[in-house]
N, C-alpha and C. Protein backbone atom coordinates (compact mmCIF):
# COMPACT_ATOMS: atom_id res chain seq x y z
N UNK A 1 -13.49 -5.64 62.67
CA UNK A 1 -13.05 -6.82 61.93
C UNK A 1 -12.12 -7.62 62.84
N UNK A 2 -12.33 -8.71 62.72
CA UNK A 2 -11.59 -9.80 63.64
C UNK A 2 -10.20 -9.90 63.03
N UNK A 3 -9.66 -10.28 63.89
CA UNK A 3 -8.13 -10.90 63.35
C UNK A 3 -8.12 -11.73 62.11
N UNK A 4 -8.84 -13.13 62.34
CA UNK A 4 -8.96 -13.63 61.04
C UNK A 4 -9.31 -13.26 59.52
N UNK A 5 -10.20 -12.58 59.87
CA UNK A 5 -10.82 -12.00 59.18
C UNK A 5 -9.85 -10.88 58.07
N UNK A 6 -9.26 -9.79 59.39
CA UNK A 6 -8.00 -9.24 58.60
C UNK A 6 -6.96 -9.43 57.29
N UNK A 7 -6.51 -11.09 57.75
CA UNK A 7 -5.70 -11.57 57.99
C UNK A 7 -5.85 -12.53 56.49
N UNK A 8 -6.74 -12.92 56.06
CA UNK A 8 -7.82 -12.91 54.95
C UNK A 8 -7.76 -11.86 53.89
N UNK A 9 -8.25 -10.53 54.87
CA UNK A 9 -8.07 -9.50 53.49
C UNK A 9 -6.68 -9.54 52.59
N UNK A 10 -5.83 -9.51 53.86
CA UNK A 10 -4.79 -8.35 53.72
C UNK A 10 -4.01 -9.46 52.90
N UNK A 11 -4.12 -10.62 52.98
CA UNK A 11 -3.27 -11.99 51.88
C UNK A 11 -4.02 -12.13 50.87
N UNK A 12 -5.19 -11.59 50.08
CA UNK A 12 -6.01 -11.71 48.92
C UNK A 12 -5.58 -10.37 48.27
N UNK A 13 -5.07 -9.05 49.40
CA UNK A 13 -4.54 -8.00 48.43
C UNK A 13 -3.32 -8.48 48.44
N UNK A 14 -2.36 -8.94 49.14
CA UNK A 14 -1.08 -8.68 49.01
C UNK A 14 -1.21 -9.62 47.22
N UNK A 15 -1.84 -10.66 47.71
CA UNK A 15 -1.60 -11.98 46.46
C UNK A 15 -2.16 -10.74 44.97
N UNK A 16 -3.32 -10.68 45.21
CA UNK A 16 -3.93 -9.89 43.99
C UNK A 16 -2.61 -8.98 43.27
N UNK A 17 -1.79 -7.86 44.16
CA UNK A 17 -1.02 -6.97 43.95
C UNK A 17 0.62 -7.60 43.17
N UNK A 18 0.67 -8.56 43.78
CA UNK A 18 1.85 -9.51 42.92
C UNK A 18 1.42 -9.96 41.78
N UNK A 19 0.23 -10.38 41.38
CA UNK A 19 -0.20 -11.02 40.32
C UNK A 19 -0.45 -9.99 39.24
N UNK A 20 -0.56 -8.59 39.71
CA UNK A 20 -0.96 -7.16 38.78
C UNK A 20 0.14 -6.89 38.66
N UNK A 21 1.57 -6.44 39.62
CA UNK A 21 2.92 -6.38 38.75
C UNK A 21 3.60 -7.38 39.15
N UNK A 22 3.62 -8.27 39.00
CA UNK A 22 4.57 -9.42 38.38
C UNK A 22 4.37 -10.33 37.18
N UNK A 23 2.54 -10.12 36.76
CA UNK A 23 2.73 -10.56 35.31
C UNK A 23 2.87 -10.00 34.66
N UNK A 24 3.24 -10.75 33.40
CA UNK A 24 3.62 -10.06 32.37
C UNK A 24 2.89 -9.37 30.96
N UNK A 25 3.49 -7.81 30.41
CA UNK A 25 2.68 -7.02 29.86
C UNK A 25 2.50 -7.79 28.06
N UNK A 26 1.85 -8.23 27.94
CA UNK A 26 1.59 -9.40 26.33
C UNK A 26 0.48 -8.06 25.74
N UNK A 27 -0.08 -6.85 26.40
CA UNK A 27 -0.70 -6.45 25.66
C UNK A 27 -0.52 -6.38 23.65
N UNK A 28 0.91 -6.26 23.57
CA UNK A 28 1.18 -5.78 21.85
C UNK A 28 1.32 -7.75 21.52
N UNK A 29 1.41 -8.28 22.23
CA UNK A 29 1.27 -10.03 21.74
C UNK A 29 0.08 -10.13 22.04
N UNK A 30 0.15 -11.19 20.83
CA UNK A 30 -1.62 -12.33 20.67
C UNK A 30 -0.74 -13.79 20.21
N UNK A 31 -1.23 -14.94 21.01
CA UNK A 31 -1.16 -16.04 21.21
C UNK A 31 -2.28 -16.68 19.96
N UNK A 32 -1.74 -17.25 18.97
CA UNK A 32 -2.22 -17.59 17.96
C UNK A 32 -1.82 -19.41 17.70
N UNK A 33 -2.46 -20.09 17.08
CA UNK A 33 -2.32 -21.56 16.83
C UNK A 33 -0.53 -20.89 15.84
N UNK A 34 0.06 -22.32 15.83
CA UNK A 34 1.01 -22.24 15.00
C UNK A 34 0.87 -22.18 13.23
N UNK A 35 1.20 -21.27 12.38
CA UNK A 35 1.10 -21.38 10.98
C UNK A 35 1.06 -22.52 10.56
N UNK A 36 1.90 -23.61 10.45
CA UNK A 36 1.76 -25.26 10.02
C UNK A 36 1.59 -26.17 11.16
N UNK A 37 0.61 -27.03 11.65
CA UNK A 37 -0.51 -27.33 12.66
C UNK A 37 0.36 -28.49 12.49
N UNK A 38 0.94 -29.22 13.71
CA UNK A 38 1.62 -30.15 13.31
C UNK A 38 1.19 -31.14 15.09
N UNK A 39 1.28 -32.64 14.94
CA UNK A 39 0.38 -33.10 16.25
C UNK A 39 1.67 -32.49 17.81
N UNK A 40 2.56 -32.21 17.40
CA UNK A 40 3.34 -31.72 18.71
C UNK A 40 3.98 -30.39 18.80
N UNK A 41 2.83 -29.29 18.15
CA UNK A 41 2.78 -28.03 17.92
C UNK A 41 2.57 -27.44 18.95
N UNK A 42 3.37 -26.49 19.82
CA UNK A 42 2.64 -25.24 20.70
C UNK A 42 2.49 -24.38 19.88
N UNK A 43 1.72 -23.67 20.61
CA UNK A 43 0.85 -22.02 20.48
C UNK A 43 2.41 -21.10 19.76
N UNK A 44 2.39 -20.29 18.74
CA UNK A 44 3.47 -19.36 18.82
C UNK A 44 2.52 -18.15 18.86
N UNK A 45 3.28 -17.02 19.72
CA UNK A 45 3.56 -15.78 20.35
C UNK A 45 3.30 -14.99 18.74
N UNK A 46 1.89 -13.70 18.85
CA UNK A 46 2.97 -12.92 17.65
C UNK A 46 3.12 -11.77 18.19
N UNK A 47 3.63 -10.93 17.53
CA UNK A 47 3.90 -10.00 17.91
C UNK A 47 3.35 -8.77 17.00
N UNK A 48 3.40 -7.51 16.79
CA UNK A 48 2.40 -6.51 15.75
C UNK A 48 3.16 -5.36 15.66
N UNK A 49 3.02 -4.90 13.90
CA UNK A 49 3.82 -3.89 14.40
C UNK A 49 3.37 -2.59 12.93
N UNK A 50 2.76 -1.66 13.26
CA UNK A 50 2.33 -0.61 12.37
C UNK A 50 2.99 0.76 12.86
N UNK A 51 3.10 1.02 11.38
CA UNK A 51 4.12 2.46 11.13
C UNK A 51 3.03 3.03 10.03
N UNK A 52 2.25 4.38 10.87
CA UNK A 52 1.06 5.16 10.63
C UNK A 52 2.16 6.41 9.44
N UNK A 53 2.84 6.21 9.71
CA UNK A 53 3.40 7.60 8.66
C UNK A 53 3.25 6.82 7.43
N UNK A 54 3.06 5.62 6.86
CA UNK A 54 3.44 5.06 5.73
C UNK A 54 1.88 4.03 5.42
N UNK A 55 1.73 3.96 6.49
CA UNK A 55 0.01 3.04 6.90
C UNK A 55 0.18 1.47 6.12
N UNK A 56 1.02 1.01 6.94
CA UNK A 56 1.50 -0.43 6.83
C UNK A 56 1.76 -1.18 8.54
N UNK A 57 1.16 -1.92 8.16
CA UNK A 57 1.01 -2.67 9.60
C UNK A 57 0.83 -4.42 9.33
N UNK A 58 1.74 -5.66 10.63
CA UNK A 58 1.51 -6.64 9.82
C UNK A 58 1.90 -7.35 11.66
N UNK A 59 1.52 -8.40 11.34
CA UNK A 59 1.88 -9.60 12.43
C UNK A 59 3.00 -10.40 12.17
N UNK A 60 4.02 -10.80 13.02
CA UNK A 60 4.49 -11.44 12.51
C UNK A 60 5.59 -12.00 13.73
N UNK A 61 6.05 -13.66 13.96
CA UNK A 61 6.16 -14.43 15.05
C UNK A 61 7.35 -13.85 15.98
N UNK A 62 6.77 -13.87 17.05
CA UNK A 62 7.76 -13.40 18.16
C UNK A 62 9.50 -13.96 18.01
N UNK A 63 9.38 -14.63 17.67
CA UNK A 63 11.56 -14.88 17.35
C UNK A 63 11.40 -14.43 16.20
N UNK A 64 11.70 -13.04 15.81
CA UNK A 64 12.07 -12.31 15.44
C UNK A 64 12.35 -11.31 15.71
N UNK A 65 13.39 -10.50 15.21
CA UNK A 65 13.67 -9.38 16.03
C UNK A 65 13.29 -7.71 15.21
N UNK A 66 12.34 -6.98 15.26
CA UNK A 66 12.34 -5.99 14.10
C UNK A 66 13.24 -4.98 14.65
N UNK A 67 13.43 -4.05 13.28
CA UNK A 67 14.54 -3.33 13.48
C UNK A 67 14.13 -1.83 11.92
N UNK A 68 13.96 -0.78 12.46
CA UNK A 68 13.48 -0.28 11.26
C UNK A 68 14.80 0.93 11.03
N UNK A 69 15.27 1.36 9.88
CA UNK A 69 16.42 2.35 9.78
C UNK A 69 15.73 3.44 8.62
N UNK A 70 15.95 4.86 8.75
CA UNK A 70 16.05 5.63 7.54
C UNK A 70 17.02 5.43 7.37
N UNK A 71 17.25 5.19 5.57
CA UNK A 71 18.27 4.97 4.62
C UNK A 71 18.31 5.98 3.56
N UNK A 72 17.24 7.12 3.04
CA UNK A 72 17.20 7.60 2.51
C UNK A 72 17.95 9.33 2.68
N UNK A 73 17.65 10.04 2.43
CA UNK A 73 18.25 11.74 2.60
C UNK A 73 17.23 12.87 2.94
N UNK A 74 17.51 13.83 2.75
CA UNK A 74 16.41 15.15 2.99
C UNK A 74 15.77 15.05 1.58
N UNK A 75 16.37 14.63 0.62
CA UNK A 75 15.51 14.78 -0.98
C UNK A 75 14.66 13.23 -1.13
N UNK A 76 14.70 12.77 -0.74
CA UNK A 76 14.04 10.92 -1.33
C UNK A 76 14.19 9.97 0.44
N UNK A 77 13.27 9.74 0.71
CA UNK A 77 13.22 8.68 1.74
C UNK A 77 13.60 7.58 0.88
N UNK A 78 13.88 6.76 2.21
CA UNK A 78 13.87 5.32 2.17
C UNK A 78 13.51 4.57 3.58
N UNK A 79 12.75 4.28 3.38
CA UNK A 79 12.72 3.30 5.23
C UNK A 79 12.66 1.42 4.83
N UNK A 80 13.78 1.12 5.49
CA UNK A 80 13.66 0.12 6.04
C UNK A 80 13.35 -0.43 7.00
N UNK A 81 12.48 -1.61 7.17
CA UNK A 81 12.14 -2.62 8.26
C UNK A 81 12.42 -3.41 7.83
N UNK A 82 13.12 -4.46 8.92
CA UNK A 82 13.80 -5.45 8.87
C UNK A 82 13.52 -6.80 9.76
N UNK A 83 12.89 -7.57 9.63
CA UNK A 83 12.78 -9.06 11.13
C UNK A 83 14.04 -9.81 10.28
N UNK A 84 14.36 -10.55 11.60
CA UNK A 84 15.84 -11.32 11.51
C UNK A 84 15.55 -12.41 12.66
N UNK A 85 15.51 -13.62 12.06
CA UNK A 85 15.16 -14.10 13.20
C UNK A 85 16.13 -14.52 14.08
N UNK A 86 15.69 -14.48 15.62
CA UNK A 86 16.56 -15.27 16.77
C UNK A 86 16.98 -16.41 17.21
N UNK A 87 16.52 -17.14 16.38
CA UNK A 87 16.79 -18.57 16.12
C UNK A 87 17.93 -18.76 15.00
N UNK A 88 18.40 -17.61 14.11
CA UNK A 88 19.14 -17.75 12.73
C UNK A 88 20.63 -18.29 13.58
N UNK A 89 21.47 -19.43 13.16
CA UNK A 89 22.64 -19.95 13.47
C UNK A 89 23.35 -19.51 12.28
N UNK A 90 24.58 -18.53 12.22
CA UNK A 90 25.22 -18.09 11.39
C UNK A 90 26.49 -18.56 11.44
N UNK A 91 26.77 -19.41 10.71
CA UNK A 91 28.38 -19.82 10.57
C UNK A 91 29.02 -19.86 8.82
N UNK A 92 29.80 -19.23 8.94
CA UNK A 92 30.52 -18.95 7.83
C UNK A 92 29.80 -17.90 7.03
N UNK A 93 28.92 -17.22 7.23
CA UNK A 93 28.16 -16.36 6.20
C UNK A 93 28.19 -15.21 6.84
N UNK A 94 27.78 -14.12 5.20
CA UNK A 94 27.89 -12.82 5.46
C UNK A 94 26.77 -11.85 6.60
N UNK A 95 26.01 -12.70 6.94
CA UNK A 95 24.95 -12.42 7.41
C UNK A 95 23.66 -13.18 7.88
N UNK A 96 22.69 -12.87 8.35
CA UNK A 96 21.37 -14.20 8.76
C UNK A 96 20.44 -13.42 7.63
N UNK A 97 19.62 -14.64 7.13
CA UNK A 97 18.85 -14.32 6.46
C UNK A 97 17.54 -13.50 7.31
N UNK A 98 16.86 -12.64 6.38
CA UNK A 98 16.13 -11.85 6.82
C UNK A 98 14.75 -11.54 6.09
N UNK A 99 13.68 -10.85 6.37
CA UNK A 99 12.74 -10.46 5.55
C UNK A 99 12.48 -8.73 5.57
N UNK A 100 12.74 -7.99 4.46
CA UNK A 100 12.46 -6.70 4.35
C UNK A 100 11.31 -5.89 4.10
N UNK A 101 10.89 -5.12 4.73
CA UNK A 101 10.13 -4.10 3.84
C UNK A 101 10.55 -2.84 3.32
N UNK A 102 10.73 -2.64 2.60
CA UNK A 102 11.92 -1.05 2.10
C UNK A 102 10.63 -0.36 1.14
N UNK A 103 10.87 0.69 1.87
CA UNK A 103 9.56 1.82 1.25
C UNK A 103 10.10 2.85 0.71
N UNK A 104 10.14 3.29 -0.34
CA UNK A 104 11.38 4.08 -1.50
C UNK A 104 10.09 5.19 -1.71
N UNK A 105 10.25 6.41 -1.41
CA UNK A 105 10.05 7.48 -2.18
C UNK A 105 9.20 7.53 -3.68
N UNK A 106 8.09 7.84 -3.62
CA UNK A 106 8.12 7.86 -5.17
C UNK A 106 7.48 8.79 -5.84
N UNK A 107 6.96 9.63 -5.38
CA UNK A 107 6.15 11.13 -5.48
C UNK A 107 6.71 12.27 -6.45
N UNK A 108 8.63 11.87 -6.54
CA UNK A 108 8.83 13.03 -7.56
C UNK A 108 9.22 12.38 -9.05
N UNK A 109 9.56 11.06 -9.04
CA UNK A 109 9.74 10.09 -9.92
C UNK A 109 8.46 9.89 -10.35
N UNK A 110 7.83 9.60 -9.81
CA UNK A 110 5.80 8.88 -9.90
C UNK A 110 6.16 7.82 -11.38
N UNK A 111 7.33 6.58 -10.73
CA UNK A 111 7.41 5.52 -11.64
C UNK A 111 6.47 4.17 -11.31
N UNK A 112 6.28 3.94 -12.82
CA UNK A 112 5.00 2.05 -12.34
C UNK A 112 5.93 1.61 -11.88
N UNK A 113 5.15 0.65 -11.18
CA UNK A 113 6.37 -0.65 -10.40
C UNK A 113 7.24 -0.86 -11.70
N UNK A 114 6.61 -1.71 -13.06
CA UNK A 114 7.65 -2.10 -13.59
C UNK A 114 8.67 -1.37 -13.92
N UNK A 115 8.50 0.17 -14.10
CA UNK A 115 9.82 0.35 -14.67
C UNK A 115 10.54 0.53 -13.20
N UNK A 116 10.15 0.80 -11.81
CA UNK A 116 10.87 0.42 -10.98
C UNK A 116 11.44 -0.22 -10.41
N UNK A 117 11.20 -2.16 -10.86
CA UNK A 117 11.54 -2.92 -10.70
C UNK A 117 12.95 -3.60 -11.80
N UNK A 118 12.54 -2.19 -12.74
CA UNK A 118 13.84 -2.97 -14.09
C UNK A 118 14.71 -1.85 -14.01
N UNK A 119 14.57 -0.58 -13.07
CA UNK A 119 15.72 0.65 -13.84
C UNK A 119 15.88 0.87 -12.49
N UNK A 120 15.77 0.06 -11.22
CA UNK A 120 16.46 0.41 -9.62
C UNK A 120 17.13 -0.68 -9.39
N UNK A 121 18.33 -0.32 -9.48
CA UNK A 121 19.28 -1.38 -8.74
C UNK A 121 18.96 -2.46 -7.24
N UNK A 122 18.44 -1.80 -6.60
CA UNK A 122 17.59 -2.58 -5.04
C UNK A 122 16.88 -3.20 -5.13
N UNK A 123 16.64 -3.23 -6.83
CA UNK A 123 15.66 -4.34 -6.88
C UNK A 123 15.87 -5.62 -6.35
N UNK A 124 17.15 -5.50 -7.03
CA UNK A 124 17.33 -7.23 -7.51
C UNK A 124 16.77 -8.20 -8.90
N UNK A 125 16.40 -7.21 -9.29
CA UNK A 125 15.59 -7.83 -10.75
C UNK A 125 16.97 -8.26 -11.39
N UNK A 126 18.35 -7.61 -11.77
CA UNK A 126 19.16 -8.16 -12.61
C UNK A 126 19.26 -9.52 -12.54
N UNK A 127 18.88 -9.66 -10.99
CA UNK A 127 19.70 -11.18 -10.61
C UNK A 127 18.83 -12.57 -10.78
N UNK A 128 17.70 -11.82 -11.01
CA UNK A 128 16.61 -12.76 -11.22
C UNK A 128 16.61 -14.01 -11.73
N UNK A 129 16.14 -14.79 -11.34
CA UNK A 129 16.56 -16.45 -11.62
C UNK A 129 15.94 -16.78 -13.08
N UNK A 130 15.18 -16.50 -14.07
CA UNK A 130 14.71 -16.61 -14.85
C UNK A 130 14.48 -15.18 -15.20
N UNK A 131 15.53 -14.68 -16.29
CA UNK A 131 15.94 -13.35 -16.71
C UNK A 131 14.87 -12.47 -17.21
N UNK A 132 15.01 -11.29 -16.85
CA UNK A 132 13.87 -10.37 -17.03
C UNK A 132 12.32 -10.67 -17.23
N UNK A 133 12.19 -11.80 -16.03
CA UNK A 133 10.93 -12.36 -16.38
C UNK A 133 10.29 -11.80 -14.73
N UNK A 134 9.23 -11.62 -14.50
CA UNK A 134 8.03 -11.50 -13.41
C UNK A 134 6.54 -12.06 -13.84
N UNK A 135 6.25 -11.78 -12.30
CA UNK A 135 4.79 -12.89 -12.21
C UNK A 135 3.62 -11.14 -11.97
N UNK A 136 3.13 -10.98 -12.46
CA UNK A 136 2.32 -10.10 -12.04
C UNK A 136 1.16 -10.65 -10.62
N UNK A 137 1.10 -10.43 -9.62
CA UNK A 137 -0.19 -10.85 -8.83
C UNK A 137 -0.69 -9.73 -7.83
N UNK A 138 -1.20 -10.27 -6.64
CA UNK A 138 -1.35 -8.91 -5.70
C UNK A 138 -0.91 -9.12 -4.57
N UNK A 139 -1.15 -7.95 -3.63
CA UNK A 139 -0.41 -8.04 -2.56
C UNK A 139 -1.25 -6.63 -1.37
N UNK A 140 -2.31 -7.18 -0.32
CA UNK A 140 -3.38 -6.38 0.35
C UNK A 140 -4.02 -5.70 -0.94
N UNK A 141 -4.37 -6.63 -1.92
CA UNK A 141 -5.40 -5.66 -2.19
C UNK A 141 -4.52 -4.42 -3.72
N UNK A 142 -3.80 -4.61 -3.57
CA UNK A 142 -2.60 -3.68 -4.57
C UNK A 142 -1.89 -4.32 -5.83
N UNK A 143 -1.85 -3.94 -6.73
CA UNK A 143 -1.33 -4.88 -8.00
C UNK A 143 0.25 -4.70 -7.68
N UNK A 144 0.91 -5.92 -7.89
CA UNK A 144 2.15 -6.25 -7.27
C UNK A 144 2.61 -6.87 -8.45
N UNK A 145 4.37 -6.56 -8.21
CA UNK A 145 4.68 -7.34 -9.43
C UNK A 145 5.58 -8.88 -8.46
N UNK A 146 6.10 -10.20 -8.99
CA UNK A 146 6.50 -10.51 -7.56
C UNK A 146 7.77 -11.80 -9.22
N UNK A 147 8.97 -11.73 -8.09
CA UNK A 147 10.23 -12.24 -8.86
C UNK A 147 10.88 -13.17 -7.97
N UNK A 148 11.61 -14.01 -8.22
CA UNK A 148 12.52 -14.65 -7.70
C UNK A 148 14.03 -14.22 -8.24
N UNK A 149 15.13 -14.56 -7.40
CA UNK A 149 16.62 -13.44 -7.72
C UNK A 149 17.54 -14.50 -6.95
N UNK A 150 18.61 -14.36 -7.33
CA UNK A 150 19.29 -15.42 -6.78
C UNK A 150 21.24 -14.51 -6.58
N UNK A 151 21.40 -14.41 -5.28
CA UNK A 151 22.76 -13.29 -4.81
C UNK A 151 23.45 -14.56 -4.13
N UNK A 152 23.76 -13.39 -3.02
CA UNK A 152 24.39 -14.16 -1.73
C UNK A 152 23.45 -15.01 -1.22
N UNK A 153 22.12 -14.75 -0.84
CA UNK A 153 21.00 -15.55 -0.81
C UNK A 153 19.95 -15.57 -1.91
N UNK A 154 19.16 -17.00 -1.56
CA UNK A 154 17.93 -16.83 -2.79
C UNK A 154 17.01 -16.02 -2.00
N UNK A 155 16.52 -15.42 -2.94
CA UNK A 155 15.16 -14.35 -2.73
C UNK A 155 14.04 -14.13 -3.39
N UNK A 156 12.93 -13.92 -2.85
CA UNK A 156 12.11 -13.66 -3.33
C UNK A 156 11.51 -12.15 -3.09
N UNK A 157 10.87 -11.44 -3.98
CA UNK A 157 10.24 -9.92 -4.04
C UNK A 157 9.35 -9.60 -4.66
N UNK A 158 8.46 -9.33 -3.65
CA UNK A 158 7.13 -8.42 -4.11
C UNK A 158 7.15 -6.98 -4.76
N UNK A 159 7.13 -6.44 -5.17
CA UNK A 159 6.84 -4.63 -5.23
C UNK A 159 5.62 -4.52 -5.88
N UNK A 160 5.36 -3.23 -4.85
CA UNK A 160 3.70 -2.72 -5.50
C UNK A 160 3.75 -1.08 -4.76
N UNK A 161 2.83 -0.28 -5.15
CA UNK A 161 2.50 0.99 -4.82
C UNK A 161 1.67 1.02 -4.20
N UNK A 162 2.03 1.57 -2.83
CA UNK A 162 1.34 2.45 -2.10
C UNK A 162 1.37 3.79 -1.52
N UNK A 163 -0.01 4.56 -1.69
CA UNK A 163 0.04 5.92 -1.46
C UNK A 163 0.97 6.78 -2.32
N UNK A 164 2.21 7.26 -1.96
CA UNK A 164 3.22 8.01 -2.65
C UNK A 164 4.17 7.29 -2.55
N UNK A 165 4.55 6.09 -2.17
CA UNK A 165 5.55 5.03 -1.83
C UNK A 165 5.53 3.49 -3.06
N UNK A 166 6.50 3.31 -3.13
CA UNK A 166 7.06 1.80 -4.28
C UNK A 166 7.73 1.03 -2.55
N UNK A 167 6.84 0.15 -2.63
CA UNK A 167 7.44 -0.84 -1.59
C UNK A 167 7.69 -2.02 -2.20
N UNK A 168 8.82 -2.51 -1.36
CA UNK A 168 9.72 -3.57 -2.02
C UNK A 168 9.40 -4.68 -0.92
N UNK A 169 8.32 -5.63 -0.70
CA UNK A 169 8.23 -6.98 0.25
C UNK A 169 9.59 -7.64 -0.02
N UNK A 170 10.63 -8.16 0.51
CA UNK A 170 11.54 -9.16 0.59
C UNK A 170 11.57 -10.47 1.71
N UNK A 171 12.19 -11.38 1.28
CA UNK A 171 12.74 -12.72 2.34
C UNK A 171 14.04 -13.41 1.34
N UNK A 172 15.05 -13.59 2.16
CA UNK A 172 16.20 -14.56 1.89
C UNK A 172 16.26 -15.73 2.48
N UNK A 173 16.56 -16.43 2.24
CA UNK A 173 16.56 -17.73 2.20
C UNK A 173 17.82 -18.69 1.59
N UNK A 174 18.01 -19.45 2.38
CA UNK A 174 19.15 -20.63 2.09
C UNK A 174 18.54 -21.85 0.91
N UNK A 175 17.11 -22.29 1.10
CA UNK A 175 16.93 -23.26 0.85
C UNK A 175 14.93 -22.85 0.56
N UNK A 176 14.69 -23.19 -0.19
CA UNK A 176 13.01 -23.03 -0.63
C UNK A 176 12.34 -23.22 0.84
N UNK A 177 12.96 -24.34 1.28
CA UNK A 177 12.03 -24.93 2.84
C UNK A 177 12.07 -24.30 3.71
N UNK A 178 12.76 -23.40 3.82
CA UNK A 178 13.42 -23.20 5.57
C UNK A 178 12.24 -22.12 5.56
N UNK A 179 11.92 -22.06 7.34
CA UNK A 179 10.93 -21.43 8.46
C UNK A 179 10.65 -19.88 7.75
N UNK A 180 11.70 -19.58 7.28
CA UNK A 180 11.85 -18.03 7.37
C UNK A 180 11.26 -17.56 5.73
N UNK A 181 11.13 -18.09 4.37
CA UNK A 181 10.11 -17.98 3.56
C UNK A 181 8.91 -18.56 3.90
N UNK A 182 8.26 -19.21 4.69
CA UNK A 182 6.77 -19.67 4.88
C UNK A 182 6.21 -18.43 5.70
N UNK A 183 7.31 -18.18 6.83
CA UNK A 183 6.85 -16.70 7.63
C UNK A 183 6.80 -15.77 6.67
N UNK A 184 7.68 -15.52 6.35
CA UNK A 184 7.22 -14.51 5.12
C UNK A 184 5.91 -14.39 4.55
N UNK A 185 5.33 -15.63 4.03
CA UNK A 185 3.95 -16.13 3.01
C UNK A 185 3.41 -15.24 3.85
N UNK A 186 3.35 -16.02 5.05
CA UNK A 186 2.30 -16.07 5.99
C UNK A 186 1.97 -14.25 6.20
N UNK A 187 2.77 -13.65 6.52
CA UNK A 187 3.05 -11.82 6.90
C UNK A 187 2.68 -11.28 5.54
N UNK A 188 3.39 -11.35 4.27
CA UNK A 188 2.85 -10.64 3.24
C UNK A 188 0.78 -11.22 3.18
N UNK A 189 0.72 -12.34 3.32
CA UNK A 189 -0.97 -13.03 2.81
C UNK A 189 -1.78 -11.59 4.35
N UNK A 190 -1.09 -11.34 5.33
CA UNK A 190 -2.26 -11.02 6.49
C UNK A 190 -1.81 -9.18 6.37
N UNK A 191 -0.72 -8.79 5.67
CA UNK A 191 -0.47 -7.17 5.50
C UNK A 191 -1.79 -6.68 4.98
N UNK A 192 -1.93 -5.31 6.34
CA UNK A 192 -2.73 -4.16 6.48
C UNK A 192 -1.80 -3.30 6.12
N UNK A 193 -2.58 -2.38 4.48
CA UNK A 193 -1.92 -1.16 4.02
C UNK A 193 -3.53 0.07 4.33
């Protein structure tokens, strides 16, 4: 092999070899159109995220940050997951609004949603904006009961049963409009149980 020739190879591997680790790993991201299509819209990033012990899995936009905690004991789980987004500007408040999934135990209780939604405090049902009232609908496929509640933030909540689990869908919110209930829509409408 000639010099040139070499010289050729050896700058098509070096280049190739920078381009294999120096880009970047997007395997767990998919590049999707934006949820509300607007004429000076980029692409948003999502991101994916399934927890096989509970068989719940969902998409949902890269500025966010998930965060999952056991809350429960050796007698009764509880798992929380939590997105919070990175964009949230917090001034003067107790906290950034957020969207939950909290998966409560329910195998030794074996309660319907409703009476779990009226005799568990985590509900949030007391606070409900229109008193002891719910919307019955669904949610993947699962009969869901779904409320609006009004605290420190307004909220909205799904609960429905799955498997041996009462899961509680949540989002808080400042204001009906803001980014962070439409994401929500958007994540509960595409949830794999």
């Amino acid at each position: 092999m000639d010099k040139k020739t070499a010289y050729i190879v050896s700058s098509i591997i070096l280049i190739s070899a920078v381009i294999i680790f120096a880009w970047p790993d997007t395997r767990d991201e998919v590049v999707v159109p934006p949820i509300v299509q607007t004429s000076t819209s980029t692409p948003q990033t999502l991101k994916s995220y399934q927890n096989i012990e509970h068989s719940i899995g969902f998409v949902y936009p890269s500025t966010y940050t998930l965060t999952q905690k056991e809350l429960g004991n050796a007698e009764r789980k509880h798992l929380r997951i939590t997105l919070v987004s990175d964009t949230t500007v917090r001034e003067n408040s107790e906290g950034p609004t957020s969207i939950n999934f909290d998966i409560y135990q329910n195998n030794l209780d074996k309660q319907t949603i409703a009476s779990w939604v009226k005799n568990y405090s985590e509900s949030n049902f007391k606070q409900s904006v229109v008193e002891g009232k719910y919307a019955s609908t669904t949610v993947a496929g699962k009969e869901a009961i779904t409320y609006t509640w009004d605290g420190l933030y307004q909220g909205d909540s799904y609960v429905f049963a799955h498997a041996t689990n009462i899961i509680m869908a949540s989002v808080t919110y400042l204001t009906p409009e803001d980014t962070i209930k439409k994401d929500f829509e958007t994540i509960l409408s595409n949830l794999k149980l």
